[in-house]
C-alpha atoms as a PDB file:
ATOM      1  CA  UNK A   1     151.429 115.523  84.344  1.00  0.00           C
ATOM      2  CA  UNK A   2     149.889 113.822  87.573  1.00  0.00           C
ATOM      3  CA  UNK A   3     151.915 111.278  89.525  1.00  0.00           C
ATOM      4  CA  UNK A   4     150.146 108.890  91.584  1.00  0.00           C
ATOM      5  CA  UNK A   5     152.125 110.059  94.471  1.00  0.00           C
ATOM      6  CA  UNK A   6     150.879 113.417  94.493  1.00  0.00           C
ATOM      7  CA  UNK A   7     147.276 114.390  96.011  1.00  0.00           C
ATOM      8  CA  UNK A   8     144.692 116.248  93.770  1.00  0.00           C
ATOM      9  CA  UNK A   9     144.019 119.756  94.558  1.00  0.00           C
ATOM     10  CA  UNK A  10     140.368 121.015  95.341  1.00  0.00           C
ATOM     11  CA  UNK A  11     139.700 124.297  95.130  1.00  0.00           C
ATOM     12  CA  UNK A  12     136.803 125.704  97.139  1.00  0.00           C
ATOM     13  CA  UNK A  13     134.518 128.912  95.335  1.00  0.00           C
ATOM     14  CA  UNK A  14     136.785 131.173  94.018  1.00  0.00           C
ATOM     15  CA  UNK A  15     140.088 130.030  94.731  1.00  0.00           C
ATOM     16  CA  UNK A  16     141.387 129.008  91.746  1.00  0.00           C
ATOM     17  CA  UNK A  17     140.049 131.770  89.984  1.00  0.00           C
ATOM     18  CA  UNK A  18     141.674 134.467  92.076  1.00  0.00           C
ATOM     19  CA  UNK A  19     145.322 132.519  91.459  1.00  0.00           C
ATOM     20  CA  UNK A  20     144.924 132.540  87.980  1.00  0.00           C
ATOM     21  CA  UNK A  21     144.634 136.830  88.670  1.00  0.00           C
ATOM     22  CA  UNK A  22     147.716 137.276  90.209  1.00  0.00           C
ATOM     23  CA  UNK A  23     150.818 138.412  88.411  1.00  0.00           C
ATOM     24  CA  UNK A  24     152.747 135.069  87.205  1.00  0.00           C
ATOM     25  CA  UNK A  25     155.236 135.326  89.763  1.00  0.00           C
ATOM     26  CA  UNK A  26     153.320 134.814  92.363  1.00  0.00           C
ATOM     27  CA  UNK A  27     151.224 132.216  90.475  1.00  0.00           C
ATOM     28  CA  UNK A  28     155.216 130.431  90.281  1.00  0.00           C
ATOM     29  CA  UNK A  29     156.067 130.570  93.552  1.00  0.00           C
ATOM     30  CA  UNK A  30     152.606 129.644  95.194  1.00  0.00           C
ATOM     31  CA  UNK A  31     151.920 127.206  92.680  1.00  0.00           C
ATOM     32  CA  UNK A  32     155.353 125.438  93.745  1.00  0.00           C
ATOM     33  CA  UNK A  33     153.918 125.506  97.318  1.00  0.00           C
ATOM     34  CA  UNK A  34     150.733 124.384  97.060  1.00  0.00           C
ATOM     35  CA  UNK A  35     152.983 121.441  94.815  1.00  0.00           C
ATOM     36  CA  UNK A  36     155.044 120.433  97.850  1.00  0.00           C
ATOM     37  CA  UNK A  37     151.587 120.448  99.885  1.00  0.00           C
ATOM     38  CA  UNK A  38     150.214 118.047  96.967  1.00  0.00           C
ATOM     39  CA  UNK A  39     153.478 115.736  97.873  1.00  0.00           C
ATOM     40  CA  UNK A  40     153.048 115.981 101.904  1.00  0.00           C
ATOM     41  CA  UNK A  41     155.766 118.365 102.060  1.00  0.00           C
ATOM     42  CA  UNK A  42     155.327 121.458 104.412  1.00  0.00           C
ATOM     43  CA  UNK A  43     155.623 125.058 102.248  1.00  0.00           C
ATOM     44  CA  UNK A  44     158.738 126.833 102.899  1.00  0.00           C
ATOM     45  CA  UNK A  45     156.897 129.423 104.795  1.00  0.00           C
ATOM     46  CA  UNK A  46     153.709 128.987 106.029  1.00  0.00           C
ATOM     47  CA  UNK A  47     151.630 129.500 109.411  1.00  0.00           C
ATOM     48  CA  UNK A  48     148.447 127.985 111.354  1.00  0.00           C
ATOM     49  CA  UNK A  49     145.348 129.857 110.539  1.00  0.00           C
ATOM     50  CA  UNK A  50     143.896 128.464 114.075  1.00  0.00           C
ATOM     51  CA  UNK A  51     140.865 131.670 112.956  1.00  0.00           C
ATOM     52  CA  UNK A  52     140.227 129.921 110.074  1.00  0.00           C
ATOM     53  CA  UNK A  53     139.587 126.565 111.268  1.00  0.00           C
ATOM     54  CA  UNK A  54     141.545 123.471 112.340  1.00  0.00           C
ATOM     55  CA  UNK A  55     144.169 122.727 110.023  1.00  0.00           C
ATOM     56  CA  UNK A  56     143.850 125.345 107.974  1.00  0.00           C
ATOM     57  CA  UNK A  57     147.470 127.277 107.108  1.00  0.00           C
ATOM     58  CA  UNK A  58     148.349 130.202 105.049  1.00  0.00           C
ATOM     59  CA  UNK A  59     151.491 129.937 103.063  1.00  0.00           C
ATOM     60  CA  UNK A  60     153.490 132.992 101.995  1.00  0.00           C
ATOM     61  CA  UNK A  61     155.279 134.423  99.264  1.00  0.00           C
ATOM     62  CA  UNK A  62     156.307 137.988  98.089  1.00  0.00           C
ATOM     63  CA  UNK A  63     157.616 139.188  94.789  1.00  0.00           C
ATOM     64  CA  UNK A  64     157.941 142.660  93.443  1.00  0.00           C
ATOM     65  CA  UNK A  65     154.528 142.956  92.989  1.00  0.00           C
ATOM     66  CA  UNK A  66     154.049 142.177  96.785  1.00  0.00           C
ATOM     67  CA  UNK A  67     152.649 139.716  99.296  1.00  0.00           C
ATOM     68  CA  UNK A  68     150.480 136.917  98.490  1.00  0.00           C
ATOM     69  CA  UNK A  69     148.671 134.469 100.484  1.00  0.00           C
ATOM     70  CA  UNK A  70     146.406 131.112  99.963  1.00  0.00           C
ATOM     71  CA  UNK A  71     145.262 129.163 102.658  1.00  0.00           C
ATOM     72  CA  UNK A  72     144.407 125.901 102.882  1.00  0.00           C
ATOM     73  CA  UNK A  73     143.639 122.191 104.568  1.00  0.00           C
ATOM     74  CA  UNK A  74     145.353 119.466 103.946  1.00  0.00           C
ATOM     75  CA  UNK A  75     143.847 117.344 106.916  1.00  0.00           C
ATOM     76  CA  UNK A  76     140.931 115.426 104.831  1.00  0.00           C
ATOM     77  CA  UNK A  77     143.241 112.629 103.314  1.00  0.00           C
ATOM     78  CA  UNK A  78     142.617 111.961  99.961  1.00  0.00           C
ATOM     79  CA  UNK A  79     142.919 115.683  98.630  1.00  0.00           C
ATOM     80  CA  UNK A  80     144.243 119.627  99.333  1.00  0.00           C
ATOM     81  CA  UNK A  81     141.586 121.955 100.028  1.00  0.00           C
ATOM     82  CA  UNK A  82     142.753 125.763  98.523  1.00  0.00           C
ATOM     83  CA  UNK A  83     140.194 127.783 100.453  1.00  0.00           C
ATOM     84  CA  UNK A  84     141.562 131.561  99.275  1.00  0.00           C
ATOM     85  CA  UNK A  85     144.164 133.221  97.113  1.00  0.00           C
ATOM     86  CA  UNK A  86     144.548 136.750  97.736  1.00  0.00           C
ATOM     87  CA  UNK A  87     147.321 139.991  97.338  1.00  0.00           C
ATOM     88  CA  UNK A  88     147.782 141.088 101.038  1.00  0.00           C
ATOM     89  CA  UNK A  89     148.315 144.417 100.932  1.00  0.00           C
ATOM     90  CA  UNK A  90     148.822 145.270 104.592  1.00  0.00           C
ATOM     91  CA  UNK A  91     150.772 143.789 107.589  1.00  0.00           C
ATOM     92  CA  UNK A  92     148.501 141.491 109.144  1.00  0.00           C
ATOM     93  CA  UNK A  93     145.982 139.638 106.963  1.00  0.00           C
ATOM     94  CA  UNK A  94     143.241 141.494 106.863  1.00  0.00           C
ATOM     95  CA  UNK A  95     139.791 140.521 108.951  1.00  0.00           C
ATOM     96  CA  UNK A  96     138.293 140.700 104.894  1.00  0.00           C
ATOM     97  CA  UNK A  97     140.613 137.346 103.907  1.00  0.00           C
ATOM     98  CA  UNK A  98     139.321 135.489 107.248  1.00  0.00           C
ATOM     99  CA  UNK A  99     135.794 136.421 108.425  1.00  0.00           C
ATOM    100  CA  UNK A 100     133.799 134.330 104.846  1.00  0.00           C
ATOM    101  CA  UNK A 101     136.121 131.668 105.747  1.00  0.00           C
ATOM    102  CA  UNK A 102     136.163 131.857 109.811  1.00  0.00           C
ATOM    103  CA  UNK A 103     134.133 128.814 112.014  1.00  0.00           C
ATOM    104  CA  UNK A 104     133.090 127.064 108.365  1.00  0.00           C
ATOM    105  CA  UNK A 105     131.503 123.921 109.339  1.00  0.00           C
ATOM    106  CA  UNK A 106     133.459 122.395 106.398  1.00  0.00           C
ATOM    107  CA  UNK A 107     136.501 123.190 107.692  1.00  0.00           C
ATOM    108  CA  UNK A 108     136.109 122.126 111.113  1.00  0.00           C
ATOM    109  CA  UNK A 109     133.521 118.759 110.511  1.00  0.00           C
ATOM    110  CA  UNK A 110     134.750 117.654 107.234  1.00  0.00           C
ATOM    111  CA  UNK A 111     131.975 118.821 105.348  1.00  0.00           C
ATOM    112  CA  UNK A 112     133.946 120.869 102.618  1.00  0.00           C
ATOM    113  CA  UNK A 113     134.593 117.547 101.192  1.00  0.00           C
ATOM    114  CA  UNK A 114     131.022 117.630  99.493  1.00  0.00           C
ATOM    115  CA  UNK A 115     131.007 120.886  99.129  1.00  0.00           C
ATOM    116  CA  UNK A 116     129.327 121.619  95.452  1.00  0.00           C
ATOM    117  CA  UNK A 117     131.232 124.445  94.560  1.00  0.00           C
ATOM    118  CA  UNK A 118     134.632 122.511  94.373  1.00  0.00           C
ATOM    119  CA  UNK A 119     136.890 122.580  91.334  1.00  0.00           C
ATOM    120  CA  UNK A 120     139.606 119.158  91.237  1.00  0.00           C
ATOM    121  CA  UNK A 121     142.545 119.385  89.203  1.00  0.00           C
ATOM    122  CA  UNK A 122     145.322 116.836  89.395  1.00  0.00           C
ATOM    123  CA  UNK A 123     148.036 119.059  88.909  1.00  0.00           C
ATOM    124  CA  UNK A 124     148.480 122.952  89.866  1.00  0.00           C
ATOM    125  CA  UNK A 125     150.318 124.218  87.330  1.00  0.00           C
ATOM    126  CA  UNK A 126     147.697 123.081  84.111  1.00  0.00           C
ATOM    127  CA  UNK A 127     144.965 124.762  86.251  1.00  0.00           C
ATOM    128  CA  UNK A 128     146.730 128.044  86.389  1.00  0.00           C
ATOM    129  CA  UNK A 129     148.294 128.203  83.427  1.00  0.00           C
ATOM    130  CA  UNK A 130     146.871 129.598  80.079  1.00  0.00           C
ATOM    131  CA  UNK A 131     148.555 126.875  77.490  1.00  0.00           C
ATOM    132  CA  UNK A 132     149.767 123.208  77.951  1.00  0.00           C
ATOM    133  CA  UNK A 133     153.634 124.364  76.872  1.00  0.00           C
ATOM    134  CA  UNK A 134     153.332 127.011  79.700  1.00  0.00           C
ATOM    135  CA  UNK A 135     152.097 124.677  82.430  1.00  0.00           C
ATOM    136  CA  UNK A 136     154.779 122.310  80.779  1.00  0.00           C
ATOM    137  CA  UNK A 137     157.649 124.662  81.466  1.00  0.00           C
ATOM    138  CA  UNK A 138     156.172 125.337  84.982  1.00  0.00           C
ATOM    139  CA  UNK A 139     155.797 121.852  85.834  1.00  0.00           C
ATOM    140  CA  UNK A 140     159.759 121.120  84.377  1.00  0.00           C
ATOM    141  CA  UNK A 141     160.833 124.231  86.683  1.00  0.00           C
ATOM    142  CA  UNK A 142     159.075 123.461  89.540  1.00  0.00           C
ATOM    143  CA  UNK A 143     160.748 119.178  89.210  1.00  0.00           C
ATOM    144  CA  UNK A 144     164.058 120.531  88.659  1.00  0.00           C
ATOM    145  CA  UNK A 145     164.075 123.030  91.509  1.00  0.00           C
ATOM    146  CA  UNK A 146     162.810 120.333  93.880  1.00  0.00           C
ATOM    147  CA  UNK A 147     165.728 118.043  92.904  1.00  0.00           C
ATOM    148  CA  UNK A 148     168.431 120.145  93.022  1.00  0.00           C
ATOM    149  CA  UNK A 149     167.514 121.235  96.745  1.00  0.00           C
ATOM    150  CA  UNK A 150     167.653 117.519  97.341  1.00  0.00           C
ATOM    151  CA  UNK A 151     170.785 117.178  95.823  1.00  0.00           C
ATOM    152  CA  UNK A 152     172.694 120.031  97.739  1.00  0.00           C
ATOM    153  CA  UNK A 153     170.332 118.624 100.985  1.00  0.00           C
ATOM    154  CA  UNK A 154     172.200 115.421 100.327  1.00  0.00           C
ATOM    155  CA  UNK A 155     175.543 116.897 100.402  1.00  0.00           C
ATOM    156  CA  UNK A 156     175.013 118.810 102.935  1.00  0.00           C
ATOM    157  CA  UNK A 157     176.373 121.601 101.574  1.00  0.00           C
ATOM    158  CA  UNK A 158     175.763 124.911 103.887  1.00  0.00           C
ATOM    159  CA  UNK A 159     174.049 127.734 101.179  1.00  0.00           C
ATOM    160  CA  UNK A 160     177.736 129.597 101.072  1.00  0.00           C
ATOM    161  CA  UNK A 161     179.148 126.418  99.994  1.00  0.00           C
ATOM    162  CA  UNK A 162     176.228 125.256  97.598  1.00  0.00           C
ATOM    163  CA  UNK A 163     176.790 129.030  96.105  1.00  0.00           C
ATOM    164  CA  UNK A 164     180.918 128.640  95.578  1.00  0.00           C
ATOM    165  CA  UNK A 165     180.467 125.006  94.300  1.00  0.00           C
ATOM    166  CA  UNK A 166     177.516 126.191  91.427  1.00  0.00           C
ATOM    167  CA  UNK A 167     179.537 129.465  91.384  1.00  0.00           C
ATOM    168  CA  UNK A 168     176.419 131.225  92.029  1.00  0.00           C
ATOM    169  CA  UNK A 169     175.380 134.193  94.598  1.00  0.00           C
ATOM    170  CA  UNK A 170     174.446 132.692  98.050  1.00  0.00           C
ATOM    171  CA  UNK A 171     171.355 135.310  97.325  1.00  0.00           C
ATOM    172  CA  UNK A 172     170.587 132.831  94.909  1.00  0.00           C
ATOM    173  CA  UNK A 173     170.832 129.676  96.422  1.00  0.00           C
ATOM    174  CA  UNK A 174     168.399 131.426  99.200  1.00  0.00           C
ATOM    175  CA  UNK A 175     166.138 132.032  96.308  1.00  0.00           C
ATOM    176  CA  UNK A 176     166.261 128.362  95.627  1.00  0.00           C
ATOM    177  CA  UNK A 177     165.686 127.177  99.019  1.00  0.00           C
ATOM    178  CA  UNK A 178     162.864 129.585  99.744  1.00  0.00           C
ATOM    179  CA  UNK A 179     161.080 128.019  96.295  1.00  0.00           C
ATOM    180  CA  UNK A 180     161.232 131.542  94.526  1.00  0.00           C
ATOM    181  CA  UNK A 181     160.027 129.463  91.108  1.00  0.00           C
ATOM    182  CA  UNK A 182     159.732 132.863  89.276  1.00  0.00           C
ATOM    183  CA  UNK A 183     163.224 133.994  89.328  1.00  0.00           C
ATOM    184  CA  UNK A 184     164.576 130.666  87.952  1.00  0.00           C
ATOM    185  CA  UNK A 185     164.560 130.096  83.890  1.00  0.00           C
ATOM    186  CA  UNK A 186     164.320 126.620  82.507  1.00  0.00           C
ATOM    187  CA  UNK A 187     168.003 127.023  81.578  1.00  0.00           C
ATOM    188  CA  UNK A 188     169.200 128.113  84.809  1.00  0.00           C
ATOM    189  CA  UNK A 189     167.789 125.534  86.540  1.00  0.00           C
ATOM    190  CA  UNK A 190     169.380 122.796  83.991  1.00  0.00           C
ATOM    191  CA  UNK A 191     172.764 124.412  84.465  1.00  0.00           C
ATOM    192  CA  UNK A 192     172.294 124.264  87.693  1.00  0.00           C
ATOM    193  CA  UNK A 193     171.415 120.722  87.775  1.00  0.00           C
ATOM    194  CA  UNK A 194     173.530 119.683  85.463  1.00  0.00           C
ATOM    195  CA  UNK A 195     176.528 121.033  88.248  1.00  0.00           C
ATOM    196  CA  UNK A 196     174.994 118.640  91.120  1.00  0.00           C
ATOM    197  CA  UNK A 197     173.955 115.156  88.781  1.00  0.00           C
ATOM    198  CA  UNK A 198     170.317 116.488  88.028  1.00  0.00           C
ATOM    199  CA  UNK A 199     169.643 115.666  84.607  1.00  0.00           C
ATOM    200  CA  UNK A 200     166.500 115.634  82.285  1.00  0.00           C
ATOM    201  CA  UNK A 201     165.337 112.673  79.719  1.00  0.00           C
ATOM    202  CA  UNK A 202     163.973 114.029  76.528  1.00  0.00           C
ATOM    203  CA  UNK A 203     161.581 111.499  75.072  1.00  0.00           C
ATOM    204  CA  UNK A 204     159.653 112.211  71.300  1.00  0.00           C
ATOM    205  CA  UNK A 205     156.278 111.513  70.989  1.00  0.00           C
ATOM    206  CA  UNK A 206     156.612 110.005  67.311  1.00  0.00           C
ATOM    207  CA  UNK A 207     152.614 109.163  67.298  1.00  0.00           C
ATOM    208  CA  UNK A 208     150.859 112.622  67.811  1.00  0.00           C
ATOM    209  CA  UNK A 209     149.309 113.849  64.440  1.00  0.00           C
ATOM    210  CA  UNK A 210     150.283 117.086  63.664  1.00  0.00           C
ATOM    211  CA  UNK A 211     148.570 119.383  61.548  1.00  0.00           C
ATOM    212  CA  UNK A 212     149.752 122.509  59.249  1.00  0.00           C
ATOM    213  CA  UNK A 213     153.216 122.894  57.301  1.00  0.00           C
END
């Protein structure tokens, strides 16, 4: 499922093992940010982690289950850097999420780049998920959500309007903007893109062996 256009993901020590332990909503909705990172895109909400290191940002997401955080660097070029995935269970991130990570030579000479205990996966959503149908569905969600903002971005449509014309809550159309991947179905999001001109191509892979009955 990796496009050309889309830079690999490199996760540093633990990282990718600590997003694959969160609750799958948060897995969703990070996963679709650290997605729009892969594309050069800016997360919907994210800040500078200047305490990190240069470059380095945390992007944020909360579901019922609460707030969750990964930081990382983006500035090397040919790849994203996920440094930490964490639950942040108070206000401000705690001094625990930031001190292993704070005045890293990697991070601030470019060193992390041969760092040994890196992990590359083209594509977010088979490196979190458990099964290739489930990083399948992820991966449909995530394309279909991104479209359909750029559809009602191209219409300009005001998140009131977007709601009336789709007939949906403006609540919901927030959801969509804010990339809140875990509240949207498959099926919502192809009745929703069927409404705006987003449509998907089915194609049947007649040359795969299967076995069983």
């Amino acid at each position: 499922m990796y496009r050309g256009d889309e830079k690999p993901i490199r996760w540093v020590g633990s990282a990718l093992d600590d997003l694959r332990d969160l609750p799958a909503a948060a897995q969703d909705d990070l996963g679709y940010q650290l997605g729009r990172a892969q594309q050069g895109l800016d997360p919907d909400d994210w800040k500078p982690m200047k305490d990190v290191g240069p470059g380095c940002r945390e992007t944020r997401v909360r579901t019922p289950d609460g707030a969750f955080r990964t930081f990382y660097v983006a500035q090397f070029g040919e790849a994203i850097y996920v440094l930490h995935c964490f639950h942040k269970k108070t206000q401000k991130t705690s001094n625990a999420d930031i001190t292993p990570l704070q005045g890293s030579p990697g991070i601030r000479t470019g060193d992390i780049m041969t760092d040994k205990d890196i992990t590359e996966t083209t594509s977010v959503w088979e490196a979190i998920s458990d099964t290739p149908g489930e990083a399948y569905n992820r991966q449909l969600r995530a394309d279909l959500m991104t479209a359909i903002r750029a559809q009602i971005d191209r219409f300009g449509w005001s998140q009131a309007v977007a709601a009336d014309n789709l007939g949906v809550t403006q609540p919901r159309i927030s959801d969509l903007h804010r990339g809140k991947l875990s509240k949207f179905s498959l099926d919502a999001l192809v009745n929703l893109g069927s409404e705006v001109g987003v449509h998907l191509d089915v194609h049947i892979d007649t040359d795969r062996t299967l076995t069983g009955h």
